[in-house]
N, C-alpha and C. Protein backbone atom coordinates (compact mmCIF):
# COMPACT_ATOMS: atom_id res chain seq x y z
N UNK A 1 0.84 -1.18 0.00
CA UNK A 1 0.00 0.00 0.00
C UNK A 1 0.88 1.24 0.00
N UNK A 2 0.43 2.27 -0.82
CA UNK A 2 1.03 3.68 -0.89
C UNK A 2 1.29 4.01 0.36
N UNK A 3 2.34 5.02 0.71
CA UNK A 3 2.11 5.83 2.09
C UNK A 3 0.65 6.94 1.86
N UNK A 4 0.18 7.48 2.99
CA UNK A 4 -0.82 8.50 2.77
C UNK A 4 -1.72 8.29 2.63
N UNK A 5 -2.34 7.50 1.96
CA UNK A 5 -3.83 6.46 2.17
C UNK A 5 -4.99 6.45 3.33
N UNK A 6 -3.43 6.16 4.61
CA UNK A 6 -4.57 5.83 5.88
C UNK A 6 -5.82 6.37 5.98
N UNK A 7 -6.16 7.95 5.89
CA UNK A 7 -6.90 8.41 5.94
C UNK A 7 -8.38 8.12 4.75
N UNK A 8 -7.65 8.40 3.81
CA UNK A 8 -8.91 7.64 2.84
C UNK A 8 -9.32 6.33 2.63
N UNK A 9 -8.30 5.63 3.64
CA UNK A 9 -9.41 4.24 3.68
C UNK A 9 -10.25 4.55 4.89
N UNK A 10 -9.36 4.74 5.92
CA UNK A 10 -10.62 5.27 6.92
C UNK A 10 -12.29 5.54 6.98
N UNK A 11 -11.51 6.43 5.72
CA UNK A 11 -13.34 6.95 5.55
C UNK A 11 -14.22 5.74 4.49
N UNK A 12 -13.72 5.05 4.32
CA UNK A 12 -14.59 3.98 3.86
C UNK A 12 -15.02 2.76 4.74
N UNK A 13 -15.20 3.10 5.69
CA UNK A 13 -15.56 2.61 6.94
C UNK A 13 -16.92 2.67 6.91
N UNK A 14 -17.44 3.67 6.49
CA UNK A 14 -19.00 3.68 6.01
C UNK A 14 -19.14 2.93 5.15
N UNK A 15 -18.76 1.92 4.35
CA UNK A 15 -19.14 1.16 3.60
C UNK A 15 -19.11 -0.43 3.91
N UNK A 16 -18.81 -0.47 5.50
CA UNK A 16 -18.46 -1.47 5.34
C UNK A 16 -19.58 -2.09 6.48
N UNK A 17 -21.19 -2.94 6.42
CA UNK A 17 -21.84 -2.78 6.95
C UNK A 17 -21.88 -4.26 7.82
N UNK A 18 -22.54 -4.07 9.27
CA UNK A 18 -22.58 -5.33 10.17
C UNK A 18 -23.87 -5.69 9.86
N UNK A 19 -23.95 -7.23 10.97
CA UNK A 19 -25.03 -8.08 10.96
C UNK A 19 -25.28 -8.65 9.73
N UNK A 20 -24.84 -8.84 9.20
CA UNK A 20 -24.89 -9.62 7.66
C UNK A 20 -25.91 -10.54 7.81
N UNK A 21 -25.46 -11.23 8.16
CA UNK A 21 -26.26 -12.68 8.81
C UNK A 21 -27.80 -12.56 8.94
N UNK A 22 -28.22 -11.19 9.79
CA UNK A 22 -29.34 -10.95 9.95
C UNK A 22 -30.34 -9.81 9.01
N UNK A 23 -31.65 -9.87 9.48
CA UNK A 23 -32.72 -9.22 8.18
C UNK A 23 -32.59 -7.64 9.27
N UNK A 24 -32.20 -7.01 8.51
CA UNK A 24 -32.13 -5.22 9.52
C UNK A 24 -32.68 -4.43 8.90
N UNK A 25 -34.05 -4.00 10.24
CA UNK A 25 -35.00 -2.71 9.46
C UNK A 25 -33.91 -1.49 9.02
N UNK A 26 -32.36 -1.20 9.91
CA UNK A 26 -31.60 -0.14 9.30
C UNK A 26 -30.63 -0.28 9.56
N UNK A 27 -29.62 -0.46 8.09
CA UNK A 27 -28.19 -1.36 8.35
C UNK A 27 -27.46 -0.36 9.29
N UNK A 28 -26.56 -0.75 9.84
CA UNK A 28 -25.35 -0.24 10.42
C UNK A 28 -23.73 -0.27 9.80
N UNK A 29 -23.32 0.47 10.00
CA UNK A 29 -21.65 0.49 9.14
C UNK A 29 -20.93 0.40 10.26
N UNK A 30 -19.64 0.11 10.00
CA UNK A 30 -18.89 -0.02 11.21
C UNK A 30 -18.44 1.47 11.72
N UNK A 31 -18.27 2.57 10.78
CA UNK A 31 -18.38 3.83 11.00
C UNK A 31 -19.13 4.28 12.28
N UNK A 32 -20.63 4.15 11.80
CA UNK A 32 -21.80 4.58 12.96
C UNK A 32 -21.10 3.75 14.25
N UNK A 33 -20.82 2.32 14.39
CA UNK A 33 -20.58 1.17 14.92
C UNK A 33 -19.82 2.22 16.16
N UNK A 34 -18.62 2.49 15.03
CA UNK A 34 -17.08 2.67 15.73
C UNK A 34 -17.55 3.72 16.53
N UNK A 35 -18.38 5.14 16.55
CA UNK A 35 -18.55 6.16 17.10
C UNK A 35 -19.36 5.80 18.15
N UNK A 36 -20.29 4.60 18.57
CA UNK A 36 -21.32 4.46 19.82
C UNK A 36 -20.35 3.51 20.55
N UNK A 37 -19.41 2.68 20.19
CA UNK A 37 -18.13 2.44 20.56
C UNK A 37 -17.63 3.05 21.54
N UNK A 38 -16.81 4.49 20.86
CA UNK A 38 -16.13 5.05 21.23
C UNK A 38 -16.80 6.09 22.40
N UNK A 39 -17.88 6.59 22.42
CA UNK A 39 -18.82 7.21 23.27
C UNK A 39 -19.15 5.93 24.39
N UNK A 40 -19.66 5.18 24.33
CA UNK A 40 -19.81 4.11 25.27
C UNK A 40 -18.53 3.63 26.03
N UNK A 41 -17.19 3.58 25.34
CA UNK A 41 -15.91 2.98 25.93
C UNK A 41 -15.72 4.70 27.03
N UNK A 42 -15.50 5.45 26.00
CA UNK A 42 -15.65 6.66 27.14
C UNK A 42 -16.21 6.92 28.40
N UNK A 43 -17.91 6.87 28.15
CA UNK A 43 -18.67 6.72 29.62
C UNK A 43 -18.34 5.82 30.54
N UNK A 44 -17.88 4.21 30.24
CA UNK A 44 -17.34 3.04 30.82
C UNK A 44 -15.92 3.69 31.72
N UNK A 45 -15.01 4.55 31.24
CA UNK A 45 -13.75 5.05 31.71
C UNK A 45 -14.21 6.24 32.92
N UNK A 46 -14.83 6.74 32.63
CA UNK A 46 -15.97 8.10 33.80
C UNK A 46 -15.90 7.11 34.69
N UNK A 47 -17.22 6.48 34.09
CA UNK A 47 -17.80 5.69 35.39
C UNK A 47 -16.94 5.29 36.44
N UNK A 48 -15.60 4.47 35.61
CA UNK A 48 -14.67 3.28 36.69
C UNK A 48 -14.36 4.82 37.52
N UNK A 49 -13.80 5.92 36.90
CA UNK A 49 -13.15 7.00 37.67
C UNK A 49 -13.81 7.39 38.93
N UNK A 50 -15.18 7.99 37.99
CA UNK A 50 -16.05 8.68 39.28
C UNK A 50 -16.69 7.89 39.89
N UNK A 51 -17.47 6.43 39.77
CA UNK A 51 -18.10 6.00 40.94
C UNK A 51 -17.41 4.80 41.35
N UNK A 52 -16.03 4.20 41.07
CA UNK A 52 -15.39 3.29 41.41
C UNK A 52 -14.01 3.88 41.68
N UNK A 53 -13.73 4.56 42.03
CA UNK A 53 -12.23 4.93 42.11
C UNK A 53 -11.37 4.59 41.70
N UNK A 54 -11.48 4.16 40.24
CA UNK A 54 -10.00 3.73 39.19
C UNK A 54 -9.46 4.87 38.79
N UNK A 55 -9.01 4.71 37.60
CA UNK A 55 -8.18 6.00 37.09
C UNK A 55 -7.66 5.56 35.56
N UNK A 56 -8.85 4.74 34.96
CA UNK A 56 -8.76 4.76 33.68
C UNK A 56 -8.97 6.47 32.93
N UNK A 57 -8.41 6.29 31.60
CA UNK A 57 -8.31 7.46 30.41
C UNK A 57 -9.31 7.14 29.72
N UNK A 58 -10.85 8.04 30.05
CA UNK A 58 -11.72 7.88 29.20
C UNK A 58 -11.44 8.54 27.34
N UNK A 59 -10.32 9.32 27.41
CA UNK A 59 -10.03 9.63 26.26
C UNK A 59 -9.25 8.95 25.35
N UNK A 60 -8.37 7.71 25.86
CA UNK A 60 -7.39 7.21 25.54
C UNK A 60 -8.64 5.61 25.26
N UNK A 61 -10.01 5.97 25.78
CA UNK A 61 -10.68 4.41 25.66
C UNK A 61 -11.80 4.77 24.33
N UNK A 62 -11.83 6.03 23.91
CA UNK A 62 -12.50 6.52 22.90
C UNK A 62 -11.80 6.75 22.02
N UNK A 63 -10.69 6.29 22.18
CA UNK A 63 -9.81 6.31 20.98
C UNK A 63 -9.66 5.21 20.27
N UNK A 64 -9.31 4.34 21.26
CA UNK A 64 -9.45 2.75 21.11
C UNK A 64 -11.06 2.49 20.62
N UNK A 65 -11.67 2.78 21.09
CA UNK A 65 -12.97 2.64 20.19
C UNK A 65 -13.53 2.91 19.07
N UNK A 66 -12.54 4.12 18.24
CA UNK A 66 -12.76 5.16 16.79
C UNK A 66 -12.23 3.99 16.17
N UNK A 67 -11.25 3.26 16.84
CA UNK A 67 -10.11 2.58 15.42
C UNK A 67 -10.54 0.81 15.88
N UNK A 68 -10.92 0.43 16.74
CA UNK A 68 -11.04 -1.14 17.40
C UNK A 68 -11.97 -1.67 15.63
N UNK A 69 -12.48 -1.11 15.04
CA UNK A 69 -13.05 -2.50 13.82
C UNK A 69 -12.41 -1.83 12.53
N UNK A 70 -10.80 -1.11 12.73
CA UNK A 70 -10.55 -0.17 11.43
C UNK A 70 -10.00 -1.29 10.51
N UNK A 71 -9.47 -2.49 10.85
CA UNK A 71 -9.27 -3.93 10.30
C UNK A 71 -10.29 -4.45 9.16
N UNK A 72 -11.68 -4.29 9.75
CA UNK A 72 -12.55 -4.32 8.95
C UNK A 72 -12.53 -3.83 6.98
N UNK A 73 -11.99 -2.67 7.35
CA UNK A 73 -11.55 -2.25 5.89
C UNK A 73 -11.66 -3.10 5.09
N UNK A 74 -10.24 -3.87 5.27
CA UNK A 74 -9.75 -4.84 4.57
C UNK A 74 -10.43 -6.00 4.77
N UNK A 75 -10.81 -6.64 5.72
CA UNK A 75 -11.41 -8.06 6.37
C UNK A 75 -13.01 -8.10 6.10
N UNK A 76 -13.35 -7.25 6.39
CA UNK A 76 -14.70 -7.03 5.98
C UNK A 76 -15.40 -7.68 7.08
N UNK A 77 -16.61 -7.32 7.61
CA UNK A 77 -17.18 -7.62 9.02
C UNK A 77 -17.31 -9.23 9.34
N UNK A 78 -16.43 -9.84 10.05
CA UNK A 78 -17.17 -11.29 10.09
C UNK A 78 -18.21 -11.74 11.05
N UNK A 79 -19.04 -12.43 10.60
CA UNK A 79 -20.33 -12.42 11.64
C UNK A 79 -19.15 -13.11 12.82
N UNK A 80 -19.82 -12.97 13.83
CA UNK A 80 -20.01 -13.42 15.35
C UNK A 80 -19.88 -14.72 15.05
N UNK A 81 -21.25 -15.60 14.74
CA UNK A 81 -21.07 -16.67 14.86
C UNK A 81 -20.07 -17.30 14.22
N UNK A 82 -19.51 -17.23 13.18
CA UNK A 82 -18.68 -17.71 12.38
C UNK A 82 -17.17 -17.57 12.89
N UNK A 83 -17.00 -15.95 13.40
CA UNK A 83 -15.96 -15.32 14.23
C UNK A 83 -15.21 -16.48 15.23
N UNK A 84 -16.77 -16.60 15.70
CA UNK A 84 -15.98 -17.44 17.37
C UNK A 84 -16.38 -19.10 17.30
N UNK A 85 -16.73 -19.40 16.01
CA UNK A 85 -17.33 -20.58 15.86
C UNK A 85 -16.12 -21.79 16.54
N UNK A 86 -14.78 -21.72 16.55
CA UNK A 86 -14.13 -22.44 17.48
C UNK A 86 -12.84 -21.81 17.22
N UNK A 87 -11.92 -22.39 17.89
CA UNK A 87 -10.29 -21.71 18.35
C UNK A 87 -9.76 -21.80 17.17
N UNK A 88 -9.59 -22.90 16.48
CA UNK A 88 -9.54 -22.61 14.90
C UNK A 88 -9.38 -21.26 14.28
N UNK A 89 -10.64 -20.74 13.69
CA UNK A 89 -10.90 -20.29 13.31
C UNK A 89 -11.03 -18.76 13.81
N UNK A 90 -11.43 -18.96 15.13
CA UNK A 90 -10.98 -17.22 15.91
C UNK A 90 -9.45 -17.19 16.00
N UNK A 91 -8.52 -17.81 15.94
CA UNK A 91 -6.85 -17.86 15.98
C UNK A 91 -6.65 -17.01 14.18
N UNK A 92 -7.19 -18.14 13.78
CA UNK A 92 -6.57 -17.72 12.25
C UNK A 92 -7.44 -16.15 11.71
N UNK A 93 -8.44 -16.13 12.19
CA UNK A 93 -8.78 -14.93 12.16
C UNK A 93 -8.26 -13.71 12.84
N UNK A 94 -7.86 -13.71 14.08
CA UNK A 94 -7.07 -13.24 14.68
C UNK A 94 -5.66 -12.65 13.81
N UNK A 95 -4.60 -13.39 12.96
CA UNK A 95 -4.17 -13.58 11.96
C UNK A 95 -4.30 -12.26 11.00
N UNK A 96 -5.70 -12.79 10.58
CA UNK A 96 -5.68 -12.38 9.20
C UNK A 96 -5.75 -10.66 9.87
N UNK A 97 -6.23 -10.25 10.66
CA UNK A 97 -6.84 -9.03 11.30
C UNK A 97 -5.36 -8.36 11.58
N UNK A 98 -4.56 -8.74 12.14
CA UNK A 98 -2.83 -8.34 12.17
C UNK A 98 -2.19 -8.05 10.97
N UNK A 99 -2.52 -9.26 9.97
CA UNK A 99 -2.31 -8.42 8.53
C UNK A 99 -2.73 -7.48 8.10
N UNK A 100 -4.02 -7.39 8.17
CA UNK A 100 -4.94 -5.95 7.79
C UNK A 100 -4.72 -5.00 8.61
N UNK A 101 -3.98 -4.76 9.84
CA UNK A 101 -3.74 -3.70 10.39
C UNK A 101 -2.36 -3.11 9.90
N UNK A 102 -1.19 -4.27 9.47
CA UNK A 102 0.02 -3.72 9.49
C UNK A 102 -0.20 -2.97 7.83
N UNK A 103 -0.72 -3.75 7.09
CA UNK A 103 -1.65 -2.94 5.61
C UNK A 103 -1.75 -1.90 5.84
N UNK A 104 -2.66 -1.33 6.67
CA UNK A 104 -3.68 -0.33 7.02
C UNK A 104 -2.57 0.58 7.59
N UNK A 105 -1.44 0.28 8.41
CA UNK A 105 -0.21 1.36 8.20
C UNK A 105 0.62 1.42 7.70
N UNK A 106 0.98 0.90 6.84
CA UNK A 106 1.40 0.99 6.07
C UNK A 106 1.06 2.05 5.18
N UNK A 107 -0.48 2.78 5.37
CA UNK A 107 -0.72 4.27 4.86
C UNK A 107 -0.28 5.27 5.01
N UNK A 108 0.52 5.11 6.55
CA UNK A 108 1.46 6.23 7.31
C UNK A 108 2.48 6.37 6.76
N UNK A 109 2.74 7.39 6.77
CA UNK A 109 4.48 7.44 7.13
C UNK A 109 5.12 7.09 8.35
N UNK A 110 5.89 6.38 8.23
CA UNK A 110 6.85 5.86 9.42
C UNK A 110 6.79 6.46 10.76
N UNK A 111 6.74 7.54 10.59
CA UNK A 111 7.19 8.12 11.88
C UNK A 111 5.56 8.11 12.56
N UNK A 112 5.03 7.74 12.00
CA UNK A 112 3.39 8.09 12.84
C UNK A 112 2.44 7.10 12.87
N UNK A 113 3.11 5.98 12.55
CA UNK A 113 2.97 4.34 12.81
C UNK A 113 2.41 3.89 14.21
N UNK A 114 3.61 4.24 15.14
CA UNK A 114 3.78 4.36 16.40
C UNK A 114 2.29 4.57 17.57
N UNK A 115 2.13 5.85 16.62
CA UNK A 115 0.91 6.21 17.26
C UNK A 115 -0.64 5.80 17.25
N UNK A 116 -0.82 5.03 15.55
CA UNK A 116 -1.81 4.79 15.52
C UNK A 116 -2.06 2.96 15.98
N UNK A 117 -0.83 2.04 15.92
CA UNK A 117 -0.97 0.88 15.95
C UNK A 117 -1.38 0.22 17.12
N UNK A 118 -1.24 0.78 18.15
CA UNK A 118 -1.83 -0.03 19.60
C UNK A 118 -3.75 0.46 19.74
N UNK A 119 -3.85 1.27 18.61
CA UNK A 119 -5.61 1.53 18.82
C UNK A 119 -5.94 1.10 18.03
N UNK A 120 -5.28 0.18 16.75
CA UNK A 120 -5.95 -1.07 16.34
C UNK A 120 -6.15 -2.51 16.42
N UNK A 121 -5.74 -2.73 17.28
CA UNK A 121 -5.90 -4.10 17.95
C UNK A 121 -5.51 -4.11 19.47
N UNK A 122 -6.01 -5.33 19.77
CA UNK A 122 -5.43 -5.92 21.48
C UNK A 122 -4.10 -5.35 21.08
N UNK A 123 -3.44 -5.44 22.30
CA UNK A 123 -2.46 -5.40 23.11
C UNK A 123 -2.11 -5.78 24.60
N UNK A 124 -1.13 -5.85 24.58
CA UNK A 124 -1.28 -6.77 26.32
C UNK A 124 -0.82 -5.64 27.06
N UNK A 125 -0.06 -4.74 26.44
CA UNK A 125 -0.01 -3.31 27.37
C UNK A 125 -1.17 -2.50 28.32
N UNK A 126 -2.06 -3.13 26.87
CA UNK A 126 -3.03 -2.25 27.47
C UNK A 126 -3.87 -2.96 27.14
N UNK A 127 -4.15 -4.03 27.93
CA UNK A 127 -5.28 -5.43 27.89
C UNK A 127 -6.33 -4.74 28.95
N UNK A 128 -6.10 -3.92 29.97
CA UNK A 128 -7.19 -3.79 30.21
C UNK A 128 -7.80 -2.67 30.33
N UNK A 129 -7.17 -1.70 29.55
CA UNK A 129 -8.30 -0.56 28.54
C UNK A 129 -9.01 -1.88 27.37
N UNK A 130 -8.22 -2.42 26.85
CA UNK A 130 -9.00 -3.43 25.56
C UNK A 130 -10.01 -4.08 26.19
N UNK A 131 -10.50 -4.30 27.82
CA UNK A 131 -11.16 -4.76 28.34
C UNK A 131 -12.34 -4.45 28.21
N UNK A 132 -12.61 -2.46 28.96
CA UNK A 132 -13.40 -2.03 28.63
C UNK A 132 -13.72 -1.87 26.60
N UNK A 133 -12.91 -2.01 26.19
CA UNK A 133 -13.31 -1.33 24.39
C UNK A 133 -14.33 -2.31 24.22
N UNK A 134 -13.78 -3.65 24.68
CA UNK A 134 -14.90 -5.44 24.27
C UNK A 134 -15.85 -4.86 25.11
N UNK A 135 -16.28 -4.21 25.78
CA UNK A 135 -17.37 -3.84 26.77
C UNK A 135 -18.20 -3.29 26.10
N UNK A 136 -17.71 -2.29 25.83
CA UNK A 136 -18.25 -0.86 24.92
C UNK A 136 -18.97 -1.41 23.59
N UNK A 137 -18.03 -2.48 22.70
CA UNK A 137 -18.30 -2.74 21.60
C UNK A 137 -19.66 -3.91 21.54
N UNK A 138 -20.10 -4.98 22.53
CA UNK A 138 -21.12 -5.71 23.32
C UNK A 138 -22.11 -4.43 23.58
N UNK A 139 -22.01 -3.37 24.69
CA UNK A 139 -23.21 -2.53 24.66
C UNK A 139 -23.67 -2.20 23.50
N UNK A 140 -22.54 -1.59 22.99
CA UNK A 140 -22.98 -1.22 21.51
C UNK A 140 -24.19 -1.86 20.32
N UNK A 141 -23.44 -3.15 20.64
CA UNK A 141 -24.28 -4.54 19.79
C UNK A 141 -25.66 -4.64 20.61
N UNK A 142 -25.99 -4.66 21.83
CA UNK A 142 -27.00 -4.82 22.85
C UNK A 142 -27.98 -3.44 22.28
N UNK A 143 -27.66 -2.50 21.84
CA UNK A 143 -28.16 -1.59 21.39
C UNK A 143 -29.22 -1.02 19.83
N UNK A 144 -28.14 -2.43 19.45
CA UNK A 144 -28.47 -2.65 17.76
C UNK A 144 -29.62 -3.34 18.08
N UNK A 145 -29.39 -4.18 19.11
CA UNK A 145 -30.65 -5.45 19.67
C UNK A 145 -31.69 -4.68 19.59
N UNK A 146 -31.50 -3.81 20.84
CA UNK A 146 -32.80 -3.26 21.17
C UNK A 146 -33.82 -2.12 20.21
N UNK A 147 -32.82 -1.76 19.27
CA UNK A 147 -33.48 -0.92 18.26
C UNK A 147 -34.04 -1.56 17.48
N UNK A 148 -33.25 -2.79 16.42
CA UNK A 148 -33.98 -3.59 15.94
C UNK A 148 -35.28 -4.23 16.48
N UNK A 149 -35.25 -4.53 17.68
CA UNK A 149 -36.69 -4.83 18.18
C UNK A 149 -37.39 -4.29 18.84
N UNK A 150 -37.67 -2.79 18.95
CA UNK A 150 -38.47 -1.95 19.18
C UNK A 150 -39.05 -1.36 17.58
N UNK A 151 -38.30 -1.70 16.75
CA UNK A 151 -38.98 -1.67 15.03
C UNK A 151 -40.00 -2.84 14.54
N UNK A 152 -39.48 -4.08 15.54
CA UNK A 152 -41.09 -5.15 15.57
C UNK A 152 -39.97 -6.49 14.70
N UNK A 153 -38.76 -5.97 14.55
CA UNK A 153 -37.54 -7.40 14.04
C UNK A 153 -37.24 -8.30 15.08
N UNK A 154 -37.97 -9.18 15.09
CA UNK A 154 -37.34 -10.14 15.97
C UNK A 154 -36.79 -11.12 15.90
N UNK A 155 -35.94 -10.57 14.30
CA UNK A 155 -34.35 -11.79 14.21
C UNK A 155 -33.27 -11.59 14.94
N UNK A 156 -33.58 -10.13 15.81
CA UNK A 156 -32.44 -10.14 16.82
C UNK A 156 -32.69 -10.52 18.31
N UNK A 157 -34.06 -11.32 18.70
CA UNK A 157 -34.39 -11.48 20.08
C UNK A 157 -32.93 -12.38 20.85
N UNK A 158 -32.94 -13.37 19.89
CA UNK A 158 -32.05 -14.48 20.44
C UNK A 158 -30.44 -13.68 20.36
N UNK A 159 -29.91 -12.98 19.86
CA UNK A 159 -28.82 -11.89 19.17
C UNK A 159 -28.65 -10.81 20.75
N UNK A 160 -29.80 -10.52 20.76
CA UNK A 160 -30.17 -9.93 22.61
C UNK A 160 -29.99 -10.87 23.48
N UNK A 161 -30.32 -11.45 23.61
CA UNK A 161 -30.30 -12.51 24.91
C UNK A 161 -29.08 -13.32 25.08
N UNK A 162 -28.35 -13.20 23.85
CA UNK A 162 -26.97 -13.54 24.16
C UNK A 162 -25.63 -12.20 24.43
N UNK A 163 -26.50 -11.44 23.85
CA UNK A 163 -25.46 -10.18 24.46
C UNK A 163 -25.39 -9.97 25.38
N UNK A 164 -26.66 -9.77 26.03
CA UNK A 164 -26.91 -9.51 27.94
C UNK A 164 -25.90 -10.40 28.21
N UNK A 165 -25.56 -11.45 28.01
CA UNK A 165 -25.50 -12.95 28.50
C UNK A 165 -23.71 -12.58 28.84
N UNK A 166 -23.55 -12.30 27.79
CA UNK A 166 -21.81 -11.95 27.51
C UNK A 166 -21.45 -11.00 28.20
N UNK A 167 -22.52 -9.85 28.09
CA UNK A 167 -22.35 -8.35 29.48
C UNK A 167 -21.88 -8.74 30.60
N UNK A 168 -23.05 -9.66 30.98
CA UNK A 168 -23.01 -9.65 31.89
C UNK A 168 -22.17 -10.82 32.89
N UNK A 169 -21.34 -11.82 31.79
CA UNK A 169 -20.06 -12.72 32.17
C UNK A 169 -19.01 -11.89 32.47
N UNK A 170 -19.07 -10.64 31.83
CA UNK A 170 -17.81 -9.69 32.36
C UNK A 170 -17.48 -9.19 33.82
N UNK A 171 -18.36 -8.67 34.15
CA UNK A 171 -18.60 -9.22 35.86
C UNK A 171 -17.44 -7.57 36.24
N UNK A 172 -18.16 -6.52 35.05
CA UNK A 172 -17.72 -5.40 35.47
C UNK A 172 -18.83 -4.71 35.94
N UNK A 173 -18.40 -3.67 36.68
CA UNK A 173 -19.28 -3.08 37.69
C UNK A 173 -19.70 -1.55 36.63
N UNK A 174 -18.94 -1.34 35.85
CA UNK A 174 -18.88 0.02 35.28
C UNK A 174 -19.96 -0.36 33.74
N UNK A 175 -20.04 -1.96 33.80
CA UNK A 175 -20.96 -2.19 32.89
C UNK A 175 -22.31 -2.61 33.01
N UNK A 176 -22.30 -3.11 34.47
CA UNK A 176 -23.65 -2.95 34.72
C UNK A 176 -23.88 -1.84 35.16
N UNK A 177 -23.13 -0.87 35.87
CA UNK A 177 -23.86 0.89 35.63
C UNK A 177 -24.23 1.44 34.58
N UNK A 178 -23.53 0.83 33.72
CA UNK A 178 -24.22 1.35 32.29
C UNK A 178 -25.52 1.04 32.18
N UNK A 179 -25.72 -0.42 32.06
CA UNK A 179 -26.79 -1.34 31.90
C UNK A 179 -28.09 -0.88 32.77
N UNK A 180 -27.75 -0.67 34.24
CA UNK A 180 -28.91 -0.27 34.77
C UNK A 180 -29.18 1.58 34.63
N UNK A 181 -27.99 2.06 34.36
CA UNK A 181 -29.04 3.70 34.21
C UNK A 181 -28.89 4.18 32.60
N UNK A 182 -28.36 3.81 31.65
CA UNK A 182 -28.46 4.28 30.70
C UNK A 182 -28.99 3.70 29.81
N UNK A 183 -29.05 1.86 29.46
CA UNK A 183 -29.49 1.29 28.37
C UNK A 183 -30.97 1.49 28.55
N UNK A 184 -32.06 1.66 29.45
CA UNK A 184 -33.40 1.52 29.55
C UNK A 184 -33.69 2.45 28.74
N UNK A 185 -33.35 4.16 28.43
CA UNK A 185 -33.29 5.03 27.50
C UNK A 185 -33.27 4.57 25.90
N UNK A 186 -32.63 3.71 25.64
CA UNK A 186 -32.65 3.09 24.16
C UNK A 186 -33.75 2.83 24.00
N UNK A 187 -34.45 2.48 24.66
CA UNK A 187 -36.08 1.67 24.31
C UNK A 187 -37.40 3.03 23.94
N UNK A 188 -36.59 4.09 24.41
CA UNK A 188 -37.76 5.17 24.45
C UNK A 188 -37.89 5.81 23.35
N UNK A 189 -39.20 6.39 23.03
CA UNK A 189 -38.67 6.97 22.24
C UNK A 189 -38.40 8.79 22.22
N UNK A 190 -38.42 9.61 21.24
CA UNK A 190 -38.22 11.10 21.53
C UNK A 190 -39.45 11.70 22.61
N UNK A 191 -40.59 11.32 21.85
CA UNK A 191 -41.06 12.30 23.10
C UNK A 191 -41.35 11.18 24.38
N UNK A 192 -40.90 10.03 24.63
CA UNK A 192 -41.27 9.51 26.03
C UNK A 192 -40.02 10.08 26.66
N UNK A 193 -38.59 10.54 25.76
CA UNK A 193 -37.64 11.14 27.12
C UNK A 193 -37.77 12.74 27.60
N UNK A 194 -39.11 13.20 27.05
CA UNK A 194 -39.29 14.78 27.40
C UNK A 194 -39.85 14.72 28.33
């Protein structure tokens, strides 16, 4: 890949749409995806601060959230089920996603490599900011749930009931604060929050 690029693949991030698998009253791109992401990984970093006394970087977890599916580009969204269908196949996928990132800077110039490569994938540096991002990126999906089936789609009931499911194996406290004061709001609509 050319140097200089990065940026204009970036923006084709809007083209690159989730849930494949399923029938959606209104697709999603990983674009939209990446931004309720990155707003959600944010609030998750508040929260641990202000009502748990950590001292996570809610700015440094919304960052990680702009770029966590920028792989996609190249890879193109793989469903879930297929994703994690066994170690196999989440390994070698794993893989292919490392290639598409070192690609994907390969748009840079050298010197600014540095900066963008630990906000596209895990890292063990920072495994547990990547903790909250898998947090953020699950609400996120829990969200798609609930919109899709407040539109009357209920190819995502079972798609819901396994997200909760996964939320709530995380057995973070900053995600069930989420869960109990902010997700009930998704269900409403404009004028029930006036």
């Amino acid at each position: 890949m050319k140097e200089n690029q990065f940026f204009a693949l970036m923006g084709r991030m809007k083209y690159i749409n989730r849930w494949g698998l399923m029938r959606n009253t209104k697709m999603e791109n990983i674009c939209e995806h990446s931004m309720d992401v990155a707003m959600i990984a944010h609030a998750l970093g508040v929260i641990n601060n202000v009502y748990y006394g950590g001292s996570l970087n809610p700015d440094r977890l919304a960052l990680m959230g702009m770029y966590h599916d920028a792989t996609e580009i190249i890879t193109g969204d793989m469903p879930t089920p297929v994703k994690y269908y066994n170690p196999l196949i989440r390994n070698a996928y794993k893989e292919v996603e490392s290639v598409a990132k070192d690609e994907l800077l390969e748009g840079l110039p050298k010197e600014m490599r540095p900066f963008y490569a630990p906000v596209m994938q895990d890292t063990e540096r920072e495994a547990v900011m990547w903790l909250y991002v898998k947090a953020a990126d699950k609400l996120s999906a829990l969200v798609k749930c609930i919109e899709e089936r407040s539109m009357g789609n209920q190819d995502f009931r079972k798609a819901e009931e396994a997200t909760i499911k996964s939320i709530q194996d995380m057995k973070l406290p900053e995600v069930n604060f989420f869960l109990e004061h902010f997700i009930p709001a998704y269900g409403l609509t404009l004028d029930d929050s006036k």
